[in-house]
Protein backbone atom coordinates (compact mmCIF):
# COMPACT_ATOMS: atom_id res chain seq x y z
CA UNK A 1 155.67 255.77 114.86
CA UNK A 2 152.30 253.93 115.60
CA UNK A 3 149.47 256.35 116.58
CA UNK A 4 148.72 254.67 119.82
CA UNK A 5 152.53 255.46 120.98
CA UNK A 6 152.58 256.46 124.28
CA UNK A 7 154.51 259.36 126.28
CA UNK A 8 157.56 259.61 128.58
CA UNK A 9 157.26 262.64 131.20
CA UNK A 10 159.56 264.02 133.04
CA UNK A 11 158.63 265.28 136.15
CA UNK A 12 160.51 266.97 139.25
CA UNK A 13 159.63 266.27 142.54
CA UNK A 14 160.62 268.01 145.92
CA UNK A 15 163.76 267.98 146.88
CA UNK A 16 162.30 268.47 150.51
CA UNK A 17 159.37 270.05 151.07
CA UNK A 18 156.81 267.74 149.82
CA UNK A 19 154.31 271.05 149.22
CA UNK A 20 156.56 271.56 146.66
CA UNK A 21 154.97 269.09 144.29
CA UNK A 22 152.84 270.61 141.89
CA UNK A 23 149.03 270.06 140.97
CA UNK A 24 149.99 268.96 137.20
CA UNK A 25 152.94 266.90 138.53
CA UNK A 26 150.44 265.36 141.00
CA UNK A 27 147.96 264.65 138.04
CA UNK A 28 150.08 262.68 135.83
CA UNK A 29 151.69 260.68 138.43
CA UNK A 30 148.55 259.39 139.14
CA UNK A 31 147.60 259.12 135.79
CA UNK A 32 150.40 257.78 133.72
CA UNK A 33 150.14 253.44 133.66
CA UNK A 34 153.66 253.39 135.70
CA UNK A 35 156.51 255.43 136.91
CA UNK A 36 159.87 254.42 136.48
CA UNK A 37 161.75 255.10 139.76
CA UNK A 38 165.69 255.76 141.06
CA UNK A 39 164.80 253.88 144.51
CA UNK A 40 160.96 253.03 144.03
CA UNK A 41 160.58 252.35 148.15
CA UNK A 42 161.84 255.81 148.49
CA UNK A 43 159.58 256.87 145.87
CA UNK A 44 156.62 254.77 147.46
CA UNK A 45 156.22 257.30 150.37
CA UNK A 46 156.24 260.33 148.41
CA UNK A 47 153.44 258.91 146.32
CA UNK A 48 151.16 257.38 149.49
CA UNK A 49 151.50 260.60 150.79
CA UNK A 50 149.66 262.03 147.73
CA UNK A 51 147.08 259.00 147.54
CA UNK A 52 148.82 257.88 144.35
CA UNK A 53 149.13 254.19 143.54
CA UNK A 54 150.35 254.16 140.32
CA UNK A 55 152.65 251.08 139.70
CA UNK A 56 156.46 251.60 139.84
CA UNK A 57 159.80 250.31 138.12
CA UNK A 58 163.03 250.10 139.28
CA UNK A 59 165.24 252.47 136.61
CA UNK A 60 168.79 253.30 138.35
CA UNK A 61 172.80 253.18 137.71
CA UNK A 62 173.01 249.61 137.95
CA UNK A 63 170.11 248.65 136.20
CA UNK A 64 169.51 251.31 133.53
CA UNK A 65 171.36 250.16 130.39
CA UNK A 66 169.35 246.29 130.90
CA UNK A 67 166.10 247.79 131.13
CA UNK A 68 166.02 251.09 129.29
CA UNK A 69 164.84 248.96 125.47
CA UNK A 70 162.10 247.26 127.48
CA UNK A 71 160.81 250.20 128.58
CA UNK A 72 160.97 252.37 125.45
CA UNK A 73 158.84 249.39 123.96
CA UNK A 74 156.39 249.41 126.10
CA UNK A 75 155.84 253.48 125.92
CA UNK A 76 156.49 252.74 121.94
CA UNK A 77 153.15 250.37 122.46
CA UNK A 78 150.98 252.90 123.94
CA UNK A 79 151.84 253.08 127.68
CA UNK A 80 152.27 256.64 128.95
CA UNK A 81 154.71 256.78 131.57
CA UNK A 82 156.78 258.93 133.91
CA UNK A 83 160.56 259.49 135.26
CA UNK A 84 161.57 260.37 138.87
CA UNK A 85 164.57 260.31 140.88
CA UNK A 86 164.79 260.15 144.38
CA UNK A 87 164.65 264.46 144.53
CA UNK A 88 164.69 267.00 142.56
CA UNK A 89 164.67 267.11 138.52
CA UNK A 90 165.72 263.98 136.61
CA UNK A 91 169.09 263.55 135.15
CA UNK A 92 171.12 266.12 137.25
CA UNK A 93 173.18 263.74 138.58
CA UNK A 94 170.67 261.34 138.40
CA UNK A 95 169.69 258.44 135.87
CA UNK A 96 167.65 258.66 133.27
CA UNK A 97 170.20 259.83 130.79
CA UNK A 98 169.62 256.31 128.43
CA UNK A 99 165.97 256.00 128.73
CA UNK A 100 165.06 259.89 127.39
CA UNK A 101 168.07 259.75 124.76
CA UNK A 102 166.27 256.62 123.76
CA UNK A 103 163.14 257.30 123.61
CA UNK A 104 163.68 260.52 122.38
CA UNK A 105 165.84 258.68 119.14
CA UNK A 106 162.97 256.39 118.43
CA UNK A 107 160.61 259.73 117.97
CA UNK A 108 158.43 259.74 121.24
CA UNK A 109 156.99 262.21 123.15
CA UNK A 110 159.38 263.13 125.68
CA UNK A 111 157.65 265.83 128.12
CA UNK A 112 159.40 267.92 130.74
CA UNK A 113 157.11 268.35 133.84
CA UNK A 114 159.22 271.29 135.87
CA UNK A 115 159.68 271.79 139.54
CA UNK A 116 162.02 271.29 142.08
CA UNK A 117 165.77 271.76 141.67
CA UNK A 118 168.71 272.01 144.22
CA UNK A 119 171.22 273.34 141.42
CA UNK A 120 168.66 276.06 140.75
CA UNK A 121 167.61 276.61 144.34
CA UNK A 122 171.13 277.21 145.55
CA UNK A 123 171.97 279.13 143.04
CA UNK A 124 168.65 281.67 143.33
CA UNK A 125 169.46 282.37 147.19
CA UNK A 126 173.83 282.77 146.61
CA UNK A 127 173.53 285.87 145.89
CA UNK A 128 176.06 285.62 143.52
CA UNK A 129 176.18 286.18 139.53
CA UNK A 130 173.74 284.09 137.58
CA UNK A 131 174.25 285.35 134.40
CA UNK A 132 176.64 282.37 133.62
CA UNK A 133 177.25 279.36 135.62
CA UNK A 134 178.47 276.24 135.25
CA UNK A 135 177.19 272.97 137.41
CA UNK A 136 180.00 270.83 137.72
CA UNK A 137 178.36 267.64 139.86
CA UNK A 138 180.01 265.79 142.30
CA UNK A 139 183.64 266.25 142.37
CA UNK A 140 186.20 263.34 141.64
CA UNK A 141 186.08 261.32 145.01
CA UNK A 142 189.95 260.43 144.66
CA UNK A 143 192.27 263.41 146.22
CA UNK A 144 194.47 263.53 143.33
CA UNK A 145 191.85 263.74 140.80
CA UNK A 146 189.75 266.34 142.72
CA UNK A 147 192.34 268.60 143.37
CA UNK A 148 193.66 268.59 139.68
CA UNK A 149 190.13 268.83 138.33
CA UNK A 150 189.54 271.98 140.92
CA UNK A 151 192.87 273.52 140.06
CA UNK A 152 191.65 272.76 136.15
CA UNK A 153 188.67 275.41 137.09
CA UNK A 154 190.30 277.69 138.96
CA UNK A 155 190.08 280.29 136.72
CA UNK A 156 187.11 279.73 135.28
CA UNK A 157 184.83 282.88 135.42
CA UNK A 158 181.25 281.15 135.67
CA UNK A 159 179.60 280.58 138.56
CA UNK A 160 180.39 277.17 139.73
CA UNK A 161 178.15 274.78 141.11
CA UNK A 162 178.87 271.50 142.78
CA UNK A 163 177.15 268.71 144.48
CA UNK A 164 178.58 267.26 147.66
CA UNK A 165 178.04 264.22 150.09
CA UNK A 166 178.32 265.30 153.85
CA UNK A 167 180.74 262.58 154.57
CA UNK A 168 183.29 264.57 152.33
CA UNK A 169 182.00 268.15 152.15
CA UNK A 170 184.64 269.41 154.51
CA UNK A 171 187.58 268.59 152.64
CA UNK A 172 185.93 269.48 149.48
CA UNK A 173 185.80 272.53 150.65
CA UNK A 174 189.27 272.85 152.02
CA UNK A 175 190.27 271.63 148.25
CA UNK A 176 188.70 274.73 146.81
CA UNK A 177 190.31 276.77 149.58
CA UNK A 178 193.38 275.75 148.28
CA UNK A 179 192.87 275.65 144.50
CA UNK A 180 190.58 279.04 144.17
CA UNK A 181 191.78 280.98 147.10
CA UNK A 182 190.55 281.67 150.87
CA UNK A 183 189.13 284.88 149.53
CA UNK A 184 186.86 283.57 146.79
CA UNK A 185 183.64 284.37 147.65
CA UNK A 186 180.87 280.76 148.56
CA UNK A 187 177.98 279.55 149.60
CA UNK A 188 176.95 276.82 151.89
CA UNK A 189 173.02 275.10 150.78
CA UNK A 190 172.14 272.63 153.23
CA UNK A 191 169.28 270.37 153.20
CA UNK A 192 167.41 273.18 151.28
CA UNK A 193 163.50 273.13 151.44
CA UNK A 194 163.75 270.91 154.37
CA UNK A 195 163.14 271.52 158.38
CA UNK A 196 166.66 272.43 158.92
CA UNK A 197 167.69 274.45 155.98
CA UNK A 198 170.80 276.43 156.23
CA UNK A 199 172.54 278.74 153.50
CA UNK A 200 175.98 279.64 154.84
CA UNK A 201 177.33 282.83 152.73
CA UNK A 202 181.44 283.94 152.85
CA UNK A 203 184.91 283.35 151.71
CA UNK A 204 186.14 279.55 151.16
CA UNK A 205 188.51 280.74 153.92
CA UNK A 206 185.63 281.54 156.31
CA UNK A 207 183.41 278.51 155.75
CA UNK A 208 186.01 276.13 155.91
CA UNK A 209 186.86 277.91 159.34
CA UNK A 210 183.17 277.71 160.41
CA UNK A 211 182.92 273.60 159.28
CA UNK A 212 186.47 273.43 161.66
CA UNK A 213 184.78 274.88 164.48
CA UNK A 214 181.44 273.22 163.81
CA UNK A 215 179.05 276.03 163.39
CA UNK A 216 178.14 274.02 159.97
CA UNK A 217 176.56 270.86 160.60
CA UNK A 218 178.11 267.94 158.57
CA UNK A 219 174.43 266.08 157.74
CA UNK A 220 172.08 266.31 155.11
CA UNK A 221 172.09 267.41 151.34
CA UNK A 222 175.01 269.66 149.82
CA UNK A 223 175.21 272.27 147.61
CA UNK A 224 178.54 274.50 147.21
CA UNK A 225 177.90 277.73 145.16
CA UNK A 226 181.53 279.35 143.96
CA UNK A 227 182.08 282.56 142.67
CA UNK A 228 183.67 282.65 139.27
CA UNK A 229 186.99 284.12 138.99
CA UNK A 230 188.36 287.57 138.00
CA UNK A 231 190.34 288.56 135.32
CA UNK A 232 193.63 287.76 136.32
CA UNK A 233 192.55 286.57 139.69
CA UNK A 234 195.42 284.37 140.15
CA UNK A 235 198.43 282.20 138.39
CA UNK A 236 197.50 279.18 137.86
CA UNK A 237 200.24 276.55 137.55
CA UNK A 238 201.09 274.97 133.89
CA UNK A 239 199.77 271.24 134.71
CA UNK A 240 200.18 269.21 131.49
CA UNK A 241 197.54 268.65 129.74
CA UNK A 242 198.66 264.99 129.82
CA UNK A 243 198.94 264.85 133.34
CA UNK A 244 195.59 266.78 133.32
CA UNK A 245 193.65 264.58 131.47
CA UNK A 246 195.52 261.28 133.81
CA UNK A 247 194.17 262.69 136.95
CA UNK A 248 190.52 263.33 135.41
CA UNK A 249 190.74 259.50 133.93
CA UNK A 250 190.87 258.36 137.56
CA UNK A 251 187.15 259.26 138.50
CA UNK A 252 185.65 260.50 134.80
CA UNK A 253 185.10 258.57 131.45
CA UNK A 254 187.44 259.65 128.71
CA UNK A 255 184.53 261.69 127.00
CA UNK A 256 184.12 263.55 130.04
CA UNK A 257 187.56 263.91 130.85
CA UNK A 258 188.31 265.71 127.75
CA UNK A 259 184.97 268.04 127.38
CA UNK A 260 186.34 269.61 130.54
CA UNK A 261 189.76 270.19 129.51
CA UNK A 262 188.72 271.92 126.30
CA UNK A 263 185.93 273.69 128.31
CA UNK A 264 189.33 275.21 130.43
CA UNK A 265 191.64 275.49 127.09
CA UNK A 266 193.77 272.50 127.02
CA UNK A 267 192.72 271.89 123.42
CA UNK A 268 190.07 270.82 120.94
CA UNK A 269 187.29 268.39 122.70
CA UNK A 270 188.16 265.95 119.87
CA UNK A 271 191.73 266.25 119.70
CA UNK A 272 191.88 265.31 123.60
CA UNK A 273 189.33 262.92 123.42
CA UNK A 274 191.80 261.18 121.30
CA UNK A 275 194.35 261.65 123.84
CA UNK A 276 192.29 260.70 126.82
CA UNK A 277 191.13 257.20 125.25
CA UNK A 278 194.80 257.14 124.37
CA UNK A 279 195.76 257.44 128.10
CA UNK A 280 193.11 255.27 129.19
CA UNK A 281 193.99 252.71 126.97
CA UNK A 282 197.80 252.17 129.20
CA UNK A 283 195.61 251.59 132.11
């Protein structure tokens, strides 16, 4: 690698509470020759708020695989530059994934820049075991899918952690009512770090109950915290692991679809990979 190569940071920045952006995060923003950006007129404010005018690029879902060798050439020339998403640390459930893997492949100095995380910030205030989770994302948006990939995890004895849009949080949450049990113990983050921050604790039963009766606001930023199961907590119905792996292939790719089967003990990862491109491949 050239000895003028440049270097790709990672850097975290508030999921909220824009205090929460720290000095050295603050420095190298401003000091990096551009910052590649999830939604860069989103990411505009935050940086005019800290006097930072450091030129931006455009690096999200749609867009990531096109630009990603560009960019890597231009840090391989010298350029440092920096990652953001919209909130919170890059690449939890954000993009970025192509860009590091890339960069990092081609030998450059790939930096992490910590800070702000809603996975992490959730979890801290739940109150409940942290001495092995699990962050599972967004759920599968189809009903089908969801439930089977919930009932997949039902007896799973990590804490769980999910993201969650507000337009389908409530019967998300009904979902898990149904697939872990009204008695497992939750946790309700909303819009954490910001003005109206809430952190609901109780059964699935009881916050379901309190989004029916509208004590729980249905705006903002969702995190669901889920208490891992116990021993024998509950039956859990033989699904198939070809019917399994079907409903998963409805909202995951096959790779993904079969890491969490094996995770749950439907198999090998490889040996159901197989299967799952199999199944894919009938359409």
């Amino acid at each position: 690698m050239p000895d003028q190569a440049g270097t790709l940071y990672v850097v975290a920045t508030p999921i909220g509470n824009l205090e929460d952006l720290s000095p050295r995060a603050q420095r190298l923003l401003a000091e990096v020759n551009w910052i590649a950006a999830e939604d860069t007129r989103h990411s505009r404010r935050l940086l005019e708020h800290f006097g930072i005018s450091t030129p931006m690029t455009a690096l999200h879902d749609h867009n990531e695989r096109e630009v990603t060798a560009g960019l890597v050439e231009r840090i391989a020339g010298g350029d440092n530059a920096a990652l953001i998403s919209d909130a919170g640390t890059p690449l939890i459930s954000d993009p970025g994934y192509r860009l590091v893997g890339t960069a990092a492949q081609r030998g450059l100095a790939v930096v992490p820049v910590p800070g702000p995380s809603a996975l992490l910030a959730a979890l801290s205030v739940s109150g409940l075991a942290t001495d092995r989770f699990a962050f599972e994302g967004f759920p599968p948006r189809g009903r089908a899918a969801r439930d089977a990939w919930l009932q997949a995890l039902a007896d799973d004895m990590r804490t769980l952690v999910f993201y969650e849009s507000p337009h389908r949080v409530v019967e998300c949450l009904a979902a898990m009512r149904s697939a872990f049990g009204a008695g497992r113990e939750a946790v309700v983050a909303r819009e954490l770090t910001k003005r109206y921050e809430e952190i609901r604790r109780g059964s699935l039963g009881e916050l379901a109950d309190a989004f029916a009766r509208g004590d729980i606001r249905t705006q903002g930023e969702f995190v669901l915290v889920v208490a891992g199961a116990e021993i024998r907590e509950r039956e859990t119905p033989d699904l198939g692991v070809e019917r399994l792996l079907a409903e998963l292939l409805k909202e995951l790719p096959p790779r993904r679809a079969a890491a969490v089967a094996a995770r749950l003990g439907f198999g090998k990862a490889n040996e159901l990979y197989r299967l799952a491109t199999g199944l894919n491949g009938r359409g």
